[in-house]
Protein backbone atom coordinates (compact mmCIF):
# COMPACT_ATOMS: atom_id res chain seq x y z
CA UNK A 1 -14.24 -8.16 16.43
CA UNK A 2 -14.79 -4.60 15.83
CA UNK A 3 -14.15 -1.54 18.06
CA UNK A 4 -13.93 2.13 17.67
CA UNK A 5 -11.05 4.04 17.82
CA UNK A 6 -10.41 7.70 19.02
CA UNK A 7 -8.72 9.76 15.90
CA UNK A 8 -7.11 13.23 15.63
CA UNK A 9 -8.88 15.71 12.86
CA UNK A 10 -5.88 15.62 11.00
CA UNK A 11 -5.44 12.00 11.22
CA UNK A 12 -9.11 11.39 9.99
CA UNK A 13 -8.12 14.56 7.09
CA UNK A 14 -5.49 12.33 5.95
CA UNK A 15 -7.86 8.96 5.72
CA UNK A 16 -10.69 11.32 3.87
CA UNK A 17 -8.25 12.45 1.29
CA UNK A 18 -7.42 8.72 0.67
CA UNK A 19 -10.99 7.49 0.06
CA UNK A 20 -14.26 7.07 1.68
CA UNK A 21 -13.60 6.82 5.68
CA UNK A 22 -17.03 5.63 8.33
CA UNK A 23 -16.43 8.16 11.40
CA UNK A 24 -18.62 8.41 14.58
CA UNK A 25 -18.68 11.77 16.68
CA UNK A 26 -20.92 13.56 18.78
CA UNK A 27 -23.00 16.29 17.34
CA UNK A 28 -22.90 19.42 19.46
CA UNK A 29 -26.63 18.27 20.89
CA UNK A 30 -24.73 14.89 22.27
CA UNK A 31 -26.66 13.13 19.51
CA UNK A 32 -24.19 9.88 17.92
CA UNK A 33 -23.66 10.53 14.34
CA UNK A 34 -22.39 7.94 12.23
CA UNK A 35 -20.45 9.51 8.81
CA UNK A 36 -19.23 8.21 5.55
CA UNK A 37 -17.18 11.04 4.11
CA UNK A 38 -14.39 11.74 1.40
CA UNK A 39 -12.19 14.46 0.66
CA UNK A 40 -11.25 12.38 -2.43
CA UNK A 41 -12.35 14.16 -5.53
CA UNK A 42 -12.62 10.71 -7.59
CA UNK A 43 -15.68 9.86 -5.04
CA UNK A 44 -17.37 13.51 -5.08
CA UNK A 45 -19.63 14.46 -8.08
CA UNK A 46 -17.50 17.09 -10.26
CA UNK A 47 -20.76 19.95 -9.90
CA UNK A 48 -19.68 19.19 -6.06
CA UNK A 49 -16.15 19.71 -6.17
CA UNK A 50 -14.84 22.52 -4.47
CA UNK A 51 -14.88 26.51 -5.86
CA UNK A 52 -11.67 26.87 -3.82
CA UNK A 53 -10.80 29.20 -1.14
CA UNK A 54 -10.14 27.59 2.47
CA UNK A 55 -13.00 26.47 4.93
CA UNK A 56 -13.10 27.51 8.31
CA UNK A 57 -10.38 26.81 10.39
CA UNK A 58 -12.47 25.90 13.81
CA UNK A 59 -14.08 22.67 11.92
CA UNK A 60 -12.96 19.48 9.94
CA UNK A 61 -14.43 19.68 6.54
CA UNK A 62 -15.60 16.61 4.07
CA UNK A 63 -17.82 15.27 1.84
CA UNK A 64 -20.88 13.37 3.44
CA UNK A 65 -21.38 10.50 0.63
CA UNK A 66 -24.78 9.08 2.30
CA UNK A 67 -26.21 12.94 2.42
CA UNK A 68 -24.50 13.70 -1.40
CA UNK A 69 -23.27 17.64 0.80
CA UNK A 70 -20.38 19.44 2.31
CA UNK A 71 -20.90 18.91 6.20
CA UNK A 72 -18.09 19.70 8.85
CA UNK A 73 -17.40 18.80 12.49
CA UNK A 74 -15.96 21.25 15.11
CA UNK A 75 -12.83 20.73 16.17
CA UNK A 76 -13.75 20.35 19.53
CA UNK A 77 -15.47 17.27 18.61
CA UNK A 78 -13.89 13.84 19.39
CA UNK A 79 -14.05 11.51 16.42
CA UNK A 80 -13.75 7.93 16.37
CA UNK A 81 -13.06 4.86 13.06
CA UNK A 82 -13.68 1.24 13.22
CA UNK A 83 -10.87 -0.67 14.38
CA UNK A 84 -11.05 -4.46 12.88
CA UNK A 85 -8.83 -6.63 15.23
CA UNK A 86 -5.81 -8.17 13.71
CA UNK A 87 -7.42 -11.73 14.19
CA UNK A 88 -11.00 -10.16 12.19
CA UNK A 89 -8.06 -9.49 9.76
CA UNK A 90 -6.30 -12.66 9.70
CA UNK A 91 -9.81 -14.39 9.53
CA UNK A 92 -10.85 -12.66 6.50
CA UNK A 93 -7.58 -13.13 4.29
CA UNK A 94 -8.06 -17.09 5.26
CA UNK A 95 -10.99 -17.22 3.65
């Protein structure tokens, strides 16, 4: 069974630079918005890779792989993951 899990920005930075990451948070109009971001460079298009400089140190920045752009969540914003229980786990190495 799946549930979600509250996650620190830096926490989530750290998942994003490993790969591709599905994140919930709320936008600033309360709206549910469900993400699937990178900060891996092997998963962003190379005319999409960062010019360099730093982004803005009030928001979490990553690459939004369903919208193909840059997006970024204040860090005011609570983010959440998917959590699979350990039996979901278990369950799907069985089979």
């Amino acid at each position: 069974m799946r549930s979600l899990s509250k996650i620190s920005h830096e926490d989530l930075k750290e998942k994003l630079r490993l790969g591709s990451v599905r994140f919930y948070f709320r936008k600033v109009g309360g709206e549910l918005r469900i993400a699937l971001g990178t900060l891996n460079l092997q998963h962003i298009p190379t005319l999409q890779h960062p010019k360099g400089g730093k982004g803005p140190n009030n928001c979490t920045v990553y690459y939004d792989l369903e919208k193909n752009l840059w997006r970024s969540i204040s860090k005011t914003q609570e983010i959440w993951i998917d959590q699979i229980d350990q039996n979901d786990q278990n369950d799907q190495k069985n089979n």
